[in-house]
C-alpha atoms as a PDB file:
ATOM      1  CA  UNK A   1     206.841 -56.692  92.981  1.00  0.00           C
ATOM      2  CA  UNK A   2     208.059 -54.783  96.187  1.00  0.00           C
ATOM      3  CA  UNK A   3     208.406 -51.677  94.689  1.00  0.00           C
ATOM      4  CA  UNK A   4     205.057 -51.760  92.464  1.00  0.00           C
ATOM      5  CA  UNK A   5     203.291 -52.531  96.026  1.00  0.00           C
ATOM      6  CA  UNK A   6     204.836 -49.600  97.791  1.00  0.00           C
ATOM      7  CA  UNK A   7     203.715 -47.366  94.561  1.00  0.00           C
ATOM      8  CA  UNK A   8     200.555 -48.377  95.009  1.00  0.00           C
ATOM      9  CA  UNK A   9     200.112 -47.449  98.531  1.00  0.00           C
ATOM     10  CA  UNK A  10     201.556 -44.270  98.037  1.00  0.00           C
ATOM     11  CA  UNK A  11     199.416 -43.513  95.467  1.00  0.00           C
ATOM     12  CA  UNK A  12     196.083 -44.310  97.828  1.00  0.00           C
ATOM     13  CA  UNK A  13     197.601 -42.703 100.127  1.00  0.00           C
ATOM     14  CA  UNK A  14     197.666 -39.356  98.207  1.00  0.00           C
ATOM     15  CA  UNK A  15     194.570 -39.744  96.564  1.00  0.00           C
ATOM     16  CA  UNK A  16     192.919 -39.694  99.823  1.00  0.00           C
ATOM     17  CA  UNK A  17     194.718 -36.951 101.144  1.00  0.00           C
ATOM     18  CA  UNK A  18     192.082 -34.041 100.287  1.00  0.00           C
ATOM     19  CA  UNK A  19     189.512 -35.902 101.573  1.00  0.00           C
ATOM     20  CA  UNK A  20     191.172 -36.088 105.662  1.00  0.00           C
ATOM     21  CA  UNK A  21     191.623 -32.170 104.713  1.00  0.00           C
ATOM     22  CA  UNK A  22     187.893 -31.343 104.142  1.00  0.00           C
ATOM     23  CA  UNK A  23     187.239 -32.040 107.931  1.00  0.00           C
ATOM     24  CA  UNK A  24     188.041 -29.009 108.988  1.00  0.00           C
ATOM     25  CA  UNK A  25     185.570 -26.415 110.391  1.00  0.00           C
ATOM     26  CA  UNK A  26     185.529 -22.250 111.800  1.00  0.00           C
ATOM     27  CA  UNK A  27     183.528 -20.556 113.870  1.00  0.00           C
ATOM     28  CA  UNK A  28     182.145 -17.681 112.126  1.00  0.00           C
ATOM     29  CA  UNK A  29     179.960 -14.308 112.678  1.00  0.00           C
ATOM     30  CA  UNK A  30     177.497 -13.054 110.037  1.00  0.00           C
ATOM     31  CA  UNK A  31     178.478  -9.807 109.772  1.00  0.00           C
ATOM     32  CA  UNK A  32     174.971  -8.371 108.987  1.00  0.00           C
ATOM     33  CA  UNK A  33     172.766 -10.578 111.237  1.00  0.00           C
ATOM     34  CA  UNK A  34     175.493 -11.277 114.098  1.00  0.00           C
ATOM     35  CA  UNK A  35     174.815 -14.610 114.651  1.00  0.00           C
ATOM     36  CA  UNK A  36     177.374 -16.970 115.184  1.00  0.00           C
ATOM     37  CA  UNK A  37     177.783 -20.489 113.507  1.00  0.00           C
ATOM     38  CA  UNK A  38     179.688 -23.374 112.719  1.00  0.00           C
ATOM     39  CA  UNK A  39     181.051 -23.481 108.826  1.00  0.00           C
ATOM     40  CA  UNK A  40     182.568 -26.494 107.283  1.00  0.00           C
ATOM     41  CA  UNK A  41     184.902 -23.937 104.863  1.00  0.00           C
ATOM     42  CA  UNK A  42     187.263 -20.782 105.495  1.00  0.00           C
ATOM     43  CA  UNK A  43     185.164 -17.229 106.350  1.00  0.00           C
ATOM     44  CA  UNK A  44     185.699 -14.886 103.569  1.00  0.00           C
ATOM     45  CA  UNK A  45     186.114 -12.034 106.090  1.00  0.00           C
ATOM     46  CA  UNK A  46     183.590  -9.955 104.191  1.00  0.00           C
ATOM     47  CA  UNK A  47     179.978 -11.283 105.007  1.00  0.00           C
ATOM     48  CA  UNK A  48     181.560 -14.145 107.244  1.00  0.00           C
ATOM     49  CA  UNK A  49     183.967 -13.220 110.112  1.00  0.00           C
ATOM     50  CA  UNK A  50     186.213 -15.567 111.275  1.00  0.00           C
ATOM     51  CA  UNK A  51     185.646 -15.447 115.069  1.00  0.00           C
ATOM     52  CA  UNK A  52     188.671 -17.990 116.915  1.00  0.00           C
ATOM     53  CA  UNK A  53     191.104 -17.317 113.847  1.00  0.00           C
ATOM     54  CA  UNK A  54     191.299 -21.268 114.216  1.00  0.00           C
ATOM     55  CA  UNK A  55     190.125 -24.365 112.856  1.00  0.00           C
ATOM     56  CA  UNK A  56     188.832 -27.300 114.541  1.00  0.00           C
ATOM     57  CA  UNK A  57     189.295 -31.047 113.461  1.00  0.00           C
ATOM     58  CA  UNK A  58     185.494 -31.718 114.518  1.00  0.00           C
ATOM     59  CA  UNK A  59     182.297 -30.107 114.239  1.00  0.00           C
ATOM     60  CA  UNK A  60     181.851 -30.440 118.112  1.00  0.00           C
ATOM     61  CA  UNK A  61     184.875 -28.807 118.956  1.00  0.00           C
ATOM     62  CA  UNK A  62     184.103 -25.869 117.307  1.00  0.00           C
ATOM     63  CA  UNK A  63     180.702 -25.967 118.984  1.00  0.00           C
ATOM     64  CA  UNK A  64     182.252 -25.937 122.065  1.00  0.00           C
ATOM     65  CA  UNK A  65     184.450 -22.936 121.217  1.00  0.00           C
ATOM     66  CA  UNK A  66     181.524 -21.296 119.770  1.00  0.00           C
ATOM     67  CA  UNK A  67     179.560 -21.426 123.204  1.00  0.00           C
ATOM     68  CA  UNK A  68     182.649 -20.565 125.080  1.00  0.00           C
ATOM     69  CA  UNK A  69     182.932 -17.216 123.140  1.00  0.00           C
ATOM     70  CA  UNK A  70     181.898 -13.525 124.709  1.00  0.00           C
ATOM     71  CA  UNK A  71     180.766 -12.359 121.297  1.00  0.00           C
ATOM     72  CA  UNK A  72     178.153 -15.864 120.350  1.00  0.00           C
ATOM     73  CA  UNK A  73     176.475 -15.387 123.466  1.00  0.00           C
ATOM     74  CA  UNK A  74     173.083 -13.727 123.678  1.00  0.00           C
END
């Protein structure tokens, strides 16, 4: 009974794994129109530059990087 319990939360606890991984977001650069902006997924380094070569946990964080940056500000 133990063990079938401690499966189970294992299990649930790697199903919902990938979905705690999605919050993630970059700071990016278009690289034609030079505007800056926050991006819930990886820049491609083509057409979207990754500007702080870092990910943030929270959407305001990287706000707050993004507005701390030489190269977002106009």
């Amino acid at each position: 009974m133990v063990r079938t319990m401690i499966v189970a939360t294992l299990a649930a606890g790697l199903a919902s794994a990938p979905a705690m991984a999605a919050e993630q977001y970059w700071v990016a650069r278009d690289a034609v129109s030079k505007q800056c902006e926050v991006v819930p997924k990886k820049p491609d380094g083509t057409l979207v530059i990754d500007l702080a070569k870092k990910k943030f946990a929270s959407e305001g964080e990287a706000r707050k990087a993004m507005e701390a940056m030489t190269d977002c500000k106009k």
